[in-house]
C-alpha atoms as a PDB file:
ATOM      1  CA  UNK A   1       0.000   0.000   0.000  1.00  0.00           C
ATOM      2  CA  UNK A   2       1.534   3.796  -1.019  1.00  0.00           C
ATOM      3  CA  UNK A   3       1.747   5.848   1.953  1.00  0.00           C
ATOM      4  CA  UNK A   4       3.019   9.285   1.327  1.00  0.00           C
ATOM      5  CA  UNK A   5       2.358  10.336   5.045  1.00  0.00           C
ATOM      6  CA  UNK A   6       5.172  12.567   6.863  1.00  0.00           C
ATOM      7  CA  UNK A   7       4.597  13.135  10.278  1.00  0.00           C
ATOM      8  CA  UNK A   8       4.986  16.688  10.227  1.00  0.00           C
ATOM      9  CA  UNK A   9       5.432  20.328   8.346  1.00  0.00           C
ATOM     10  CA  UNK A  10       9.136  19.895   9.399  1.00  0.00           C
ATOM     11  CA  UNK A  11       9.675  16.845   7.823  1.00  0.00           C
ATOM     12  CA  UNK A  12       8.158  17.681   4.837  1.00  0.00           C
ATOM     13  CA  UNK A  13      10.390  20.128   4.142  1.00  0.00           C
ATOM     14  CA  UNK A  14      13.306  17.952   4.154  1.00  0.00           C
ATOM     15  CA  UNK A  15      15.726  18.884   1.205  1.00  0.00           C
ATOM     16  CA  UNK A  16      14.672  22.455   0.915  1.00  0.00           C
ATOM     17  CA  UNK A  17      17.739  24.374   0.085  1.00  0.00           C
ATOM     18  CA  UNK A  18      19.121  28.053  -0.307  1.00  0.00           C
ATOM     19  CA  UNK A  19      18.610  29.272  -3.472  1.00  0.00           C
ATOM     20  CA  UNK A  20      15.495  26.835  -4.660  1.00  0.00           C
ATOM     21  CA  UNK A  21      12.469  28.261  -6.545  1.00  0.00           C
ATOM     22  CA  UNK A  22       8.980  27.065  -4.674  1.00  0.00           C
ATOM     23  CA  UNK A  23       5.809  27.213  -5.771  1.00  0.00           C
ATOM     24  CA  UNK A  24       2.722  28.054  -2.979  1.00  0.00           C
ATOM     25  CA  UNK A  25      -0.866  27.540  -3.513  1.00  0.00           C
ATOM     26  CA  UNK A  26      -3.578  30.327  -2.567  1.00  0.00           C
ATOM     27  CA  UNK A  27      -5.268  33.234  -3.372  1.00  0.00           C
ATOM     28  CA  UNK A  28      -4.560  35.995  -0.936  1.00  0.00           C
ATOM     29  CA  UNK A  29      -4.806  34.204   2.616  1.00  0.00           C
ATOM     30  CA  UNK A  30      -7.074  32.019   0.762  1.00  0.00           C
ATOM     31  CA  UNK A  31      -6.098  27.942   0.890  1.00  0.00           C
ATOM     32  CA  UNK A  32      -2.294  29.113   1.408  1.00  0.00           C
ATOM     33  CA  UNK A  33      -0.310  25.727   2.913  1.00  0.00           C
ATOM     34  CA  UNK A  34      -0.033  27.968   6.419  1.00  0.00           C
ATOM     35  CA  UNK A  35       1.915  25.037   8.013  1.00  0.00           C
ATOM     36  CA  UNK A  36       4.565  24.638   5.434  1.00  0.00           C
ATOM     37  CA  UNK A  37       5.331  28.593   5.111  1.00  0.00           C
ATOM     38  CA  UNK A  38       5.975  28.133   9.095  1.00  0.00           C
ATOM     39  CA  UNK A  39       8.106  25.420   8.145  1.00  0.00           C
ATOM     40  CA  UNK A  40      10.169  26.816   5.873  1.00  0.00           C
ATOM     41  CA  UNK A  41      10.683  29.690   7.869  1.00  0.00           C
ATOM     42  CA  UNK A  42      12.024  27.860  11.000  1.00  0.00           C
ATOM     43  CA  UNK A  43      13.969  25.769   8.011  1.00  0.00           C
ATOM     44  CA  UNK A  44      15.990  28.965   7.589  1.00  0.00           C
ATOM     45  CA  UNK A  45      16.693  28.849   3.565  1.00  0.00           C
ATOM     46  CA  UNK A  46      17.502  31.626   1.452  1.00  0.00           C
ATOM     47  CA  UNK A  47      18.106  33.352  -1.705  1.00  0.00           C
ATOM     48  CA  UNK A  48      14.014  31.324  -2.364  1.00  0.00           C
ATOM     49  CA  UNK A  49      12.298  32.679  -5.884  1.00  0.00           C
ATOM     50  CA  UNK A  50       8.420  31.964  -4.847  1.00  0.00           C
ATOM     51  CA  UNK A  51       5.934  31.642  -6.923  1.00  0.00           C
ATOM     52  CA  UNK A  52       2.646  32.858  -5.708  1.00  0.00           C
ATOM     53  CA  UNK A  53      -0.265  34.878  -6.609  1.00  0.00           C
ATOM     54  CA  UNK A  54       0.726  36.902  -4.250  1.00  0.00           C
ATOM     55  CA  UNK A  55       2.820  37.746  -1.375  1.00  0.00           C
ATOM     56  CA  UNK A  56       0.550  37.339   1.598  1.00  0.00           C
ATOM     57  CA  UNK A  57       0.371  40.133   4.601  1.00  0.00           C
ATOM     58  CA  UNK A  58       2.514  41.963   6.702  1.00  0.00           C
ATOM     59  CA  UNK A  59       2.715  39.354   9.047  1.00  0.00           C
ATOM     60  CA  UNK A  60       0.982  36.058   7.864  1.00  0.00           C
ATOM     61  CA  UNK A  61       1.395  33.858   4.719  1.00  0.00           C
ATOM     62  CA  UNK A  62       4.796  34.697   2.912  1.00  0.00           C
ATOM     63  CA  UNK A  63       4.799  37.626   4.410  1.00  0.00           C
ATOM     64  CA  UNK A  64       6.902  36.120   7.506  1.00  0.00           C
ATOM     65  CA  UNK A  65       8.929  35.090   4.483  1.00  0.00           C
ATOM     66  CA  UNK A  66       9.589  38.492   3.681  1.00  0.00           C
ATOM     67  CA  UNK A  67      10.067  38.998   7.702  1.00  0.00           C
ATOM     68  CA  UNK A  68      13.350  37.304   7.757  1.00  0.00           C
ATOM     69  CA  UNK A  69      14.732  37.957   4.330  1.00  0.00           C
ATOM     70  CA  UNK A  70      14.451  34.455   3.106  1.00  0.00           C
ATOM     71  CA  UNK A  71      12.960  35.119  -0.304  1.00  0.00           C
ATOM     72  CA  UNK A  72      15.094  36.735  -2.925  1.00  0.00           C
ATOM     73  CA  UNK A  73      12.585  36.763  -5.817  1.00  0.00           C
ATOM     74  CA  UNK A  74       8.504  36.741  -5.958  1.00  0.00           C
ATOM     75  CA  UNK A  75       7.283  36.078  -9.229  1.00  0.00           C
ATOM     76  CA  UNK A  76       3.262  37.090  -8.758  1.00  0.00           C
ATOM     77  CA  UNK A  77       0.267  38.795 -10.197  1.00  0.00           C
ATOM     78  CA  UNK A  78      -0.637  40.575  -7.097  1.00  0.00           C
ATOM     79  CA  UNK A  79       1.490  42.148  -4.370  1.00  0.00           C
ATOM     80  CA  UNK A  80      -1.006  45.467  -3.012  1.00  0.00           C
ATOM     81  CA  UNK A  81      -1.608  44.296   0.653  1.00  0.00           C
ATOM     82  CA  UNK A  82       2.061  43.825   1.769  1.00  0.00           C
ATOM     83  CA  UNK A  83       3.536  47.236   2.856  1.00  0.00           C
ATOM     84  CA  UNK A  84       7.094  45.455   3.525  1.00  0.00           C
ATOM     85  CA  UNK A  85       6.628  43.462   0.151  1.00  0.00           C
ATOM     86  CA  UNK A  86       6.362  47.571  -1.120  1.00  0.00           C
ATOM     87  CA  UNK A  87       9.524  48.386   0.912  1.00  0.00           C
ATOM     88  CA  UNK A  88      11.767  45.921   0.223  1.00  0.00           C
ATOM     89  CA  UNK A  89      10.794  46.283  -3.583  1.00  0.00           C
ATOM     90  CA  UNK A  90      11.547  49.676  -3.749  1.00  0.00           C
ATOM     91  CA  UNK A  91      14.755  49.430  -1.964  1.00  0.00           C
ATOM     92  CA  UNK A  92      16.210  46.632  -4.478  1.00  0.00           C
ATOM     93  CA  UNK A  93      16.042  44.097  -2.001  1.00  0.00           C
ATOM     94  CA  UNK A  94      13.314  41.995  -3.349  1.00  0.00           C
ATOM     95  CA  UNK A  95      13.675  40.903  -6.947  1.00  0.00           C
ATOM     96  CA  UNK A  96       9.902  41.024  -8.609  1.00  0.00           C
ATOM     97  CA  UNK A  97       8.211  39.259 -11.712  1.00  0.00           C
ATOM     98  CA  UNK A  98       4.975  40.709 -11.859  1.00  0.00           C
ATOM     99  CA  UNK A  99       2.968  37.497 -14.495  1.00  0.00           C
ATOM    100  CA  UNK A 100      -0.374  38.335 -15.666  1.00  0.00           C
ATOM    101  CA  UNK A 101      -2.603  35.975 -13.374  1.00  0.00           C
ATOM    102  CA  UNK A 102      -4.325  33.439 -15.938  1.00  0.00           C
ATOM    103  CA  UNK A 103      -0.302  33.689 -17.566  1.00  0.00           C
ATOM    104  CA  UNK A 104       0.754  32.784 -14.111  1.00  0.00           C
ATOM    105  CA  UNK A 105      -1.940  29.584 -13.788  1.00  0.00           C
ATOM    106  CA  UNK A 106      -0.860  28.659 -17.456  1.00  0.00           C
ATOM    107  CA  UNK A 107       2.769  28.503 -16.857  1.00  0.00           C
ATOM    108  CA  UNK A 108       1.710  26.464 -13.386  1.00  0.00           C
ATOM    109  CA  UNK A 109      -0.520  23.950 -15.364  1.00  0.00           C
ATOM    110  CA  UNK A 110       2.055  23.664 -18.642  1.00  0.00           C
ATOM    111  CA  UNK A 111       4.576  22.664 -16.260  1.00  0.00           C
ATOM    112  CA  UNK A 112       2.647  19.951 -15.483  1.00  0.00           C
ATOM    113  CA  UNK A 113       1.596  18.966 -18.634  1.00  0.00           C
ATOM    114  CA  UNK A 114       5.202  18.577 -19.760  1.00  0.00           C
ATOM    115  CA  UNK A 115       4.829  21.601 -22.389  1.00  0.00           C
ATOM    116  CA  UNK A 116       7.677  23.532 -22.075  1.00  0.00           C
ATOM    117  CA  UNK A 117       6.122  27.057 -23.423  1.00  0.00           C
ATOM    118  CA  UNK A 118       2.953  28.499 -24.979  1.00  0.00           C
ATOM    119  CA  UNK A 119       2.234  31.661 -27.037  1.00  0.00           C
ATOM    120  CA  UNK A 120      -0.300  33.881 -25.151  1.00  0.00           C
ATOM    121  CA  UNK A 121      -1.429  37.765 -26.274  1.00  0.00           C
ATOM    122  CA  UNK A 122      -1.840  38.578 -22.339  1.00  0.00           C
ATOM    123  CA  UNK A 123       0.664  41.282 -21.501  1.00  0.00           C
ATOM    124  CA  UNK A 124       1.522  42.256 -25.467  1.00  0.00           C
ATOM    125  CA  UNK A 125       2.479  45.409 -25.520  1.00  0.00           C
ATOM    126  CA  UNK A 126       3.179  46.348 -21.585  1.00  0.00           C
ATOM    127  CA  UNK A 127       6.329  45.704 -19.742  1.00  0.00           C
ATOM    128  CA  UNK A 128       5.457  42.286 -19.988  1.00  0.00           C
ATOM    129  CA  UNK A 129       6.636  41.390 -23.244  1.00  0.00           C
ATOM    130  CA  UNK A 130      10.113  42.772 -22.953  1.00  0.00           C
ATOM    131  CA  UNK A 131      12.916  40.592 -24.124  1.00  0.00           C
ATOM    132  CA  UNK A 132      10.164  37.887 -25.203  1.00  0.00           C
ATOM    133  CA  UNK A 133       9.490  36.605 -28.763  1.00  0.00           C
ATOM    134  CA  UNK A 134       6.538  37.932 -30.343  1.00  0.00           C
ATOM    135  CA  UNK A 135       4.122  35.348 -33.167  1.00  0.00           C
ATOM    136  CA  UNK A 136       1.374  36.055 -34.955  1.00  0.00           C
ATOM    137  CA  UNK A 137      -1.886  34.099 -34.803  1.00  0.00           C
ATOM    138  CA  UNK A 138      -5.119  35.153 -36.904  1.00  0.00           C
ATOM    139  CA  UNK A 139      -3.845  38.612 -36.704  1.00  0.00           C
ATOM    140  CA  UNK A 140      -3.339  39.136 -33.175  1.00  0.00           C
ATOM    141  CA  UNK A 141       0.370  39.086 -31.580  1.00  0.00           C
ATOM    142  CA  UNK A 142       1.257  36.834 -28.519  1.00  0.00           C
ATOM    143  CA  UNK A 143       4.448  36.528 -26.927  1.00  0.00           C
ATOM    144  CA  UNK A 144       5.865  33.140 -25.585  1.00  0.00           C
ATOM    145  CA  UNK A 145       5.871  32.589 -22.074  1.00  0.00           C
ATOM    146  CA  UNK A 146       7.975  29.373 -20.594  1.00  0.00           C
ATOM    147  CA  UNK A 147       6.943  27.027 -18.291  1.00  0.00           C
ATOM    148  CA  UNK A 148       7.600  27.529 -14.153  1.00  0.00           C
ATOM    149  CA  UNK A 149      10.411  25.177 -13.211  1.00  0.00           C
ATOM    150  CA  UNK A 150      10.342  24.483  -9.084  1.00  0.00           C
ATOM    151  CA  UNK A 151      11.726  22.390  -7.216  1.00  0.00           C
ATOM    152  CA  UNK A 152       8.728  22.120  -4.673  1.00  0.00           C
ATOM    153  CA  UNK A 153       5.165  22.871  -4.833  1.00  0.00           C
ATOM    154  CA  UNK A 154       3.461  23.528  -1.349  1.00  0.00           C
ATOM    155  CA  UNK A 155      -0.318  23.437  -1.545  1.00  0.00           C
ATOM    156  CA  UNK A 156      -2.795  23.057   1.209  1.00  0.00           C
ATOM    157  CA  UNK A 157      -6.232  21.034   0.498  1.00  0.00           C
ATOM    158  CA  UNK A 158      -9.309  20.206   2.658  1.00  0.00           C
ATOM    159  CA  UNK A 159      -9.199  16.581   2.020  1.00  0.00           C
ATOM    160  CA  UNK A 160      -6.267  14.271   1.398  1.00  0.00           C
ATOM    161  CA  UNK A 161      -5.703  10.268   2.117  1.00  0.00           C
ATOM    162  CA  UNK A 162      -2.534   8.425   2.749  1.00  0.00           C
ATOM    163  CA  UNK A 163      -1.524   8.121  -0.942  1.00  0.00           C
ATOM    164  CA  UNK A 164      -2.093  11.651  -1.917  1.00  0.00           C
ATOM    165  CA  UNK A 165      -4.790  12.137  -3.559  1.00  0.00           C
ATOM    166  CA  UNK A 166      -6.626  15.107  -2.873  1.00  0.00           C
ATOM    167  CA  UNK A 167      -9.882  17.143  -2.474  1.00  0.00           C
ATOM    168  CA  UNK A 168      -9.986  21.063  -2.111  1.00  0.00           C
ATOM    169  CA  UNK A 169     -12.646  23.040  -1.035  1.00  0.00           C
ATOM    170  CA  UNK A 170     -14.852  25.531  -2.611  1.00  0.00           C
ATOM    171  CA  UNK A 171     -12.523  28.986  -3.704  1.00  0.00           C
ATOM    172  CA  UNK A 172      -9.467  27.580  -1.697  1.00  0.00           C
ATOM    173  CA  UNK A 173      -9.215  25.421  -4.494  1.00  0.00           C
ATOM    174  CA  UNK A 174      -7.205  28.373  -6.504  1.00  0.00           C
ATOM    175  CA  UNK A 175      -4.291  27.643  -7.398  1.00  0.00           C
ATOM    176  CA  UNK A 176      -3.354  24.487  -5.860  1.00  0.00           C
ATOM    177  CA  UNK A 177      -4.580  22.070  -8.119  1.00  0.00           C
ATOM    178  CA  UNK A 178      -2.156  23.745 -11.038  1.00  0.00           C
ATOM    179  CA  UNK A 179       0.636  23.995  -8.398  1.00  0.00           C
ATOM    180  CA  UNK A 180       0.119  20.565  -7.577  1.00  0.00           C
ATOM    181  CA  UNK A 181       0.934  18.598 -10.538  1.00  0.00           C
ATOM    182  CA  UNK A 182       3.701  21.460 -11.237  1.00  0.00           C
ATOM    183  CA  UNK A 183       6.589  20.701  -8.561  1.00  0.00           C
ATOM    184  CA  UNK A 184       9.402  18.433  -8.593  1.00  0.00           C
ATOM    185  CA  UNK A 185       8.259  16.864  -5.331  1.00  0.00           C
ATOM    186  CA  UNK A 186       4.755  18.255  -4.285  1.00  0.00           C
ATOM    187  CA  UNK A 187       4.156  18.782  -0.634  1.00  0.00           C
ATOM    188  CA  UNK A 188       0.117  18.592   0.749  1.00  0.00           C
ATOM    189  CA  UNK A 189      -1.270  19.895   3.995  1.00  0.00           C
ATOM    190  CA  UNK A 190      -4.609  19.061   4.629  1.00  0.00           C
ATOM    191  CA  UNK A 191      -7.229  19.474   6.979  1.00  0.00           C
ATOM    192  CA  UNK A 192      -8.584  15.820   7.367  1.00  0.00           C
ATOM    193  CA  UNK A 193      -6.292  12.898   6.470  1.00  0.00           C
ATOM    194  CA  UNK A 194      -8.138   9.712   5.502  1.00  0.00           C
ATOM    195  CA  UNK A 195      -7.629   5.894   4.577  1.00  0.00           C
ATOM    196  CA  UNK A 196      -7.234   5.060   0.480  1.00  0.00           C
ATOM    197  CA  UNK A 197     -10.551   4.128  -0.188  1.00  0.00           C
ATOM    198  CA  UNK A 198     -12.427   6.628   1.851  1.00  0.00           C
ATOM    199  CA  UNK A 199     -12.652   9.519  -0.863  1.00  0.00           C
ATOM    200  CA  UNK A 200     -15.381   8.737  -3.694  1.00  0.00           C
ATOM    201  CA  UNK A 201     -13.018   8.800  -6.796  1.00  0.00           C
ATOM    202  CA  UNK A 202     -15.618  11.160  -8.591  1.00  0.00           C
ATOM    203  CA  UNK A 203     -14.682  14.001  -6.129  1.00  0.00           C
ATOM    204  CA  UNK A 204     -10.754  14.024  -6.236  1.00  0.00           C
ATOM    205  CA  UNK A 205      -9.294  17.076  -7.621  1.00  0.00           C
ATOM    206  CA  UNK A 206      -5.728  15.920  -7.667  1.00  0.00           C
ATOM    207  CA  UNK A 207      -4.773  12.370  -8.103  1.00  0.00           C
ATOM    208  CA  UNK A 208      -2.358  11.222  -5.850  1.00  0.00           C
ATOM    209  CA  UNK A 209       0.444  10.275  -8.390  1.00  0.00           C
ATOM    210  CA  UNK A 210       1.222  14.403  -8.379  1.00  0.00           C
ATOM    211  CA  UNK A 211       2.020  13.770  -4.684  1.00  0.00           C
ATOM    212  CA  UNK A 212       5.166  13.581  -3.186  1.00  0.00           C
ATOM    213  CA  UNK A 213       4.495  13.783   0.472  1.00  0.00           C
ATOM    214  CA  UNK A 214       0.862  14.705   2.637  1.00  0.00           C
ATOM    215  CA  UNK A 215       0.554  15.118   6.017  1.00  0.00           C
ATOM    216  CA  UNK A 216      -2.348  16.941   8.179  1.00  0.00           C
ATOM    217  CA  UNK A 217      -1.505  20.658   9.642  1.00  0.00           C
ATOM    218  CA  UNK A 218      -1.674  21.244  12.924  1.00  0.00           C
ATOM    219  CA  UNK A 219      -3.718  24.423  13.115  1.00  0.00           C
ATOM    220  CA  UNK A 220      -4.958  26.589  10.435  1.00  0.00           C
ATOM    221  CA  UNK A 221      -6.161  30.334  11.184  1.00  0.00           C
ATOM    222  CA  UNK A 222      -8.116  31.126   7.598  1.00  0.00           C
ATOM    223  CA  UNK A 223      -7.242  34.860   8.272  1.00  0.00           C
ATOM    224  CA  UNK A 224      -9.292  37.153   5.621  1.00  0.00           C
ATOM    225  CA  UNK A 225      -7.669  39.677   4.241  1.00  0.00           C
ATOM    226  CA  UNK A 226      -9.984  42.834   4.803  1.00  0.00           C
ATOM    227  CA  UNK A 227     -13.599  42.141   5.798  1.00  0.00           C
ATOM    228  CA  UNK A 228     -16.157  44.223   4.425  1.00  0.00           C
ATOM    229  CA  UNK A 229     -19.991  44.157   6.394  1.00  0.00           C
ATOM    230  CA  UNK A 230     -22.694  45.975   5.745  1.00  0.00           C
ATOM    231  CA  UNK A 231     -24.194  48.472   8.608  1.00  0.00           C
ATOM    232  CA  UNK A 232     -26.879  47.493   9.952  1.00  0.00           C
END
Protein backbone atom coordinates (compact mmCIF):
# COMPACT_ATOMS: atom_id res chain seq x y z
CA UNK A 1 0.00 0.00 0.00
CA UNK A 2 1.53 3.80 -1.02
CA UNK A 3 1.75 5.85 1.95
CA UNK A 4 3.02 9.28 1.33
CA UNK A 5 2.36 10.34 5.04
CA UNK A 6 5.17 12.57 6.86
CA UNK A 7 4.60 13.14 10.28
CA UNK A 8 4.99 16.69 10.23
CA UNK A 9 5.43 20.33 8.35
CA UNK A 10 9.14 19.90 9.40
CA UNK A 11 9.68 16.84 7.82
CA UNK A 12 8.16 17.68 4.84
CA UNK A 13 10.39 20.13 4.14
CA UNK A 14 13.31 17.95 4.15
CA UNK A 15 15.73 18.88 1.20
CA UNK A 16 14.67 22.45 0.92
CA UNK A 17 17.74 24.37 0.09
CA UNK A 18 19.12 28.05 -0.31
CA UNK A 19 18.61 29.27 -3.47
CA UNK A 20 15.49 26.83 -4.66
CA UNK A 21 12.47 28.26 -6.54
CA UNK A 22 8.98 27.06 -4.67
CA UNK A 23 5.81 27.21 -5.77
CA UNK A 24 2.72 28.05 -2.98
CA UNK A 25 -0.87 27.54 -3.51
CA UNK A 26 -3.58 30.33 -2.57
CA UNK A 27 -5.27 33.23 -3.37
CA UNK A 28 -4.56 35.99 -0.94
CA UNK A 29 -4.81 34.20 2.62
CA UNK A 30 -7.07 32.02 0.76
CA UNK A 31 -6.10 27.94 0.89
CA UNK A 32 -2.29 29.11 1.41
CA UNK A 33 -0.31 25.73 2.91
CA UNK A 34 -0.03 27.97 6.42
CA UNK A 35 1.92 25.04 8.01
CA UNK A 36 4.56 24.64 5.43
CA UNK A 37 5.33 28.59 5.11
CA UNK A 38 5.97 28.13 9.10
CA UNK A 39 8.11 25.42 8.14
CA UNK A 40 10.17 26.82 5.87
CA UNK A 41 10.68 29.69 7.87
CA UNK A 42 12.02 27.86 11.00
CA UNK A 43 13.97 25.77 8.01
CA UNK A 44 15.99 28.97 7.59
CA UNK A 45 16.69 28.85 3.56
CA UNK A 46 17.50 31.63 1.45
CA UNK A 47 18.11 33.35 -1.70
CA UNK A 48 14.01 31.32 -2.36
CA UNK A 49 12.30 32.68 -5.88
CA UNK A 50 8.42 31.96 -4.85
CA UNK A 51 5.93 31.64 -6.92
CA UNK A 52 2.65 32.86 -5.71
CA UNK A 53 -0.27 34.88 -6.61
CA UNK A 54 0.73 36.90 -4.25
CA UNK A 55 2.82 37.75 -1.37
CA UNK A 56 0.55 37.34 1.60
CA UNK A 57 0.37 40.13 4.60
CA UNK A 58 2.51 41.96 6.70
CA UNK A 59 2.72 39.35 9.05
CA UNK A 60 0.98 36.06 7.86
CA UNK A 61 1.40 33.86 4.72
CA UNK A 62 4.80 34.70 2.91
CA UNK A 63 4.80 37.63 4.41
CA UNK A 64 6.90 36.12 7.51
CA UNK A 65 8.93 35.09 4.48
CA UNK A 66 9.59 38.49 3.68
CA UNK A 67 10.07 39.00 7.70
CA UNK A 68 13.35 37.30 7.76
CA UNK A 69 14.73 37.96 4.33
CA UNK A 70 14.45 34.46 3.11
CA UNK A 71 12.96 35.12 -0.30
CA UNK A 72 15.09 36.73 -2.93
CA UNK A 73 12.59 36.76 -5.82
CA UNK A 74 8.50 36.74 -5.96
CA UNK A 75 7.28 36.08 -9.23
CA UNK A 76 3.26 37.09 -8.76
CA UNK A 77 0.27 38.79 -10.20
CA UNK A 78 -0.64 40.57 -7.10
CA UNK A 79 1.49 42.15 -4.37
CA UNK A 80 -1.01 45.47 -3.01
CA UNK A 81 -1.61 44.30 0.65
CA UNK A 82 2.06 43.83 1.77
CA UNK A 83 3.54 47.24 2.86
CA UNK A 84 7.09 45.46 3.53
CA UNK A 85 6.63 43.46 0.15
CA UNK A 86 6.36 47.57 -1.12
CA UNK A 87 9.52 48.39 0.91
CA UNK A 88 11.77 45.92 0.22
CA UNK A 89 10.79 46.28 -3.58
CA UNK A 90 11.55 49.68 -3.75
CA UNK A 91 14.75 49.43 -1.96
CA UNK A 92 16.21 46.63 -4.48
CA UNK A 93 16.04 44.10 -2.00
CA UNK A 94 13.31 42.00 -3.35
CA UNK A 95 13.67 40.90 -6.95
CA UNK A 96 9.90 41.02 -8.61
CA UNK A 97 8.21 39.26 -11.71
CA UNK A 98 4.98 40.71 -11.86
CA UNK A 99 2.97 37.50 -14.50
CA UNK A 100 -0.37 38.33 -15.67
CA UNK A 101 -2.60 35.97 -13.37
CA UNK A 102 -4.33 33.44 -15.94
CA UNK A 103 -0.30 33.69 -17.57
CA UNK A 104 0.75 32.78 -14.11
CA UNK A 105 -1.94 29.58 -13.79
CA UNK A 106 -0.86 28.66 -17.46
CA UNK A 107 2.77 28.50 -16.86
CA UNK A 108 1.71 26.46 -13.39
CA UNK A 109 -0.52 23.95 -15.36
CA UNK A 110 2.05 23.66 -18.64
CA UNK A 111 4.58 22.66 -16.26
CA UNK A 112 2.65 19.95 -15.48
CA UNK A 113 1.60 18.97 -18.63
CA UNK A 114 5.20 18.58 -19.76
CA UNK A 115 4.83 21.60 -22.39
CA UNK A 116 7.68 23.53 -22.07
CA UNK A 117 6.12 27.06 -23.42
CA UNK A 118 2.95 28.50 -24.98
CA UNK A 119 2.23 31.66 -27.04
CA UNK A 120 -0.30 33.88 -25.15
CA UNK A 121 -1.43 37.76 -26.27
CA UNK A 122 -1.84 38.58 -22.34
CA UNK A 123 0.66 41.28 -21.50
CA UNK A 124 1.52 42.26 -25.47
CA UNK A 125 2.48 45.41 -25.52
CA UNK A 126 3.18 46.35 -21.59
CA UNK A 127 6.33 45.70 -19.74
CA UNK A 128 5.46 42.29 -19.99
CA UNK A 129 6.64 41.39 -23.24
CA UNK A 130 10.11 42.77 -22.95
CA UNK A 131 12.92 40.59 -24.12
CA UNK A 132 10.16 37.89 -25.20
CA UNK A 133 9.49 36.60 -28.76
CA UNK A 134 6.54 37.93 -30.34
CA UNK A 135 4.12 35.35 -33.17
CA UNK A 136 1.37 36.06 -34.95
CA UNK A 137 -1.89 34.10 -34.80
CA UNK A 138 -5.12 35.15 -36.90
CA UNK A 139 -3.84 38.61 -36.70
CA UNK A 140 -3.34 39.14 -33.17
CA UNK A 141 0.37 39.09 -31.58
CA UNK A 142 1.26 36.83 -28.52
CA UNK A 143 4.45 36.53 -26.93
CA UNK A 144 5.87 33.14 -25.58
CA UNK A 145 5.87 32.59 -22.07
CA UNK A 146 7.98 29.37 -20.59
CA UNK A 147 6.94 27.03 -18.29
CA UNK A 148 7.60 27.53 -14.15
CA UNK A 149 10.41 25.18 -13.21
CA UNK A 150 10.34 24.48 -9.08
CA UNK A 151 11.73 22.39 -7.22
CA UNK A 152 8.73 22.12 -4.67
CA UNK A 153 5.17 22.87 -4.83
CA UNK A 154 3.46 23.53 -1.35
CA UNK A 155 -0.32 23.44 -1.54
CA UNK A 156 -2.80 23.06 1.21
CA UNK A 157 -6.23 21.03 0.50
CA UNK A 158 -9.31 20.21 2.66
CA UNK A 159 -9.20 16.58 2.02
CA UNK A 160 -6.27 14.27 1.40
CA UNK A 161 -5.70 10.27 2.12
CA UNK A 162 -2.53 8.43 2.75
CA UNK A 163 -1.52 8.12 -0.94
CA UNK A 164 -2.09 11.65 -1.92
CA UNK A 165 -4.79 12.14 -3.56
CA UNK A 166 -6.63 15.11 -2.87
CA UNK A 167 -9.88 17.14 -2.47
CA UNK A 168 -9.99 21.06 -2.11
CA UNK A 169 -12.65 23.04 -1.03
CA UNK A 170 -14.85 25.53 -2.61
CA UNK A 171 -12.52 28.99 -3.70
CA UNK A 172 -9.47 27.58 -1.70
CA UNK A 173 -9.22 25.42 -4.49
CA UNK A 174 -7.20 28.37 -6.50
CA UNK A 175 -4.29 27.64 -7.40
CA UNK A 176 -3.35 24.49 -5.86
CA UNK A 177 -4.58 22.07 -8.12
CA UNK A 178 -2.16 23.74 -11.04
CA UNK A 179 0.64 23.99 -8.40
CA UNK A 180 0.12 20.56 -7.58
CA UNK A 181 0.93 18.60 -10.54
CA UNK A 182 3.70 21.46 -11.24
CA UNK A 183 6.59 20.70 -8.56
CA UNK A 184 9.40 18.43 -8.59
CA UNK A 185 8.26 16.86 -5.33
CA UNK A 186 4.75 18.25 -4.29
CA UNK A 187 4.16 18.78 -0.63
CA UNK A 188 0.12 18.59 0.75
CA UNK A 189 -1.27 19.89 4.00
CA UNK A 190 -4.61 19.06 4.63
CA UNK A 191 -7.23 19.47 6.98
CA UNK A 192 -8.58 15.82 7.37
CA UNK A 193 -6.29 12.90 6.47
CA UNK A 194 -8.14 9.71 5.50
CA UNK A 195 -7.63 5.89 4.58
CA UNK A 196 -7.23 5.06 0.48
CA UNK A 197 -10.55 4.13 -0.19
CA UNK A 198 -12.43 6.63 1.85
CA UNK A 199 -12.65 9.52 -0.86
CA UNK A 200 -15.38 8.74 -3.69
CA UNK A 201 -13.02 8.80 -6.80
CA UNK A 202 -15.62 11.16 -8.59
CA UNK A 203 -14.68 14.00 -6.13
CA UNK A 204 -10.75 14.02 -6.24
CA UNK A 205 -9.29 17.08 -7.62
CA UNK A 206 -5.73 15.92 -7.67
CA UNK A 207 -4.77 12.37 -8.10
CA UNK A 208 -2.36 11.22 -5.85
CA UNK A 209 0.44 10.27 -8.39
CA UNK A 210 1.22 14.40 -8.38
CA UNK A 211 2.02 13.77 -4.68
CA UNK A 212 5.17 13.58 -3.19
CA UNK A 213 4.50 13.78 0.47
CA UNK A 214 0.86 14.71 2.64
CA UNK A 215 0.55 15.12 6.02
CA UNK A 216 -2.35 16.94 8.18
CA UNK A 217 -1.50 20.66 9.64
CA UNK A 218 -1.67 21.24 12.92
CA UNK A 219 -3.72 24.42 13.11
CA UNK A 220 -4.96 26.59 10.44
CA UNK A 221 -6.16 30.33 11.18
CA UNK A 222 -8.12 31.13 7.60
CA UNK A 223 -7.24 34.86 8.27
CA UNK A 224 -9.29 37.15 5.62
CA UNK A 225 -7.67 39.68 4.24
CA UNK A 226 -9.98 42.83 4.80
CA UNK A 227 -13.60 42.14 5.80
CA UNK A 228 -16.16 44.22 4.43
CA UNK A 229 -19.99 44.16 6.39
CA UNK A 230 -22.69 45.97 5.74
CA UNK A 231 -24.19 48.47 8.61
CA UNK A 232 -26.88 47.49 9.95
Amino acid sequence: MINKVVKSAAEATKGLKDNMTLMLGGFGLCGIPENSIEAIRKNGAKGLTCISNNAGVDDFGLGLLLQTKQIKKMISSYVGENDLFEKQMLSGELEVDLVPQGSLAERCRAAGAGIPAFFTPAGYGTEVAEGKEVRWFKGKPHILEHAFDADFAFVKAWKGDTAGNLIFKATARNFNPVMAMAGKITVAEVEELVEPGELDPNEIHTPGIFVQRIFKGEKFEKRIEQRTVREG
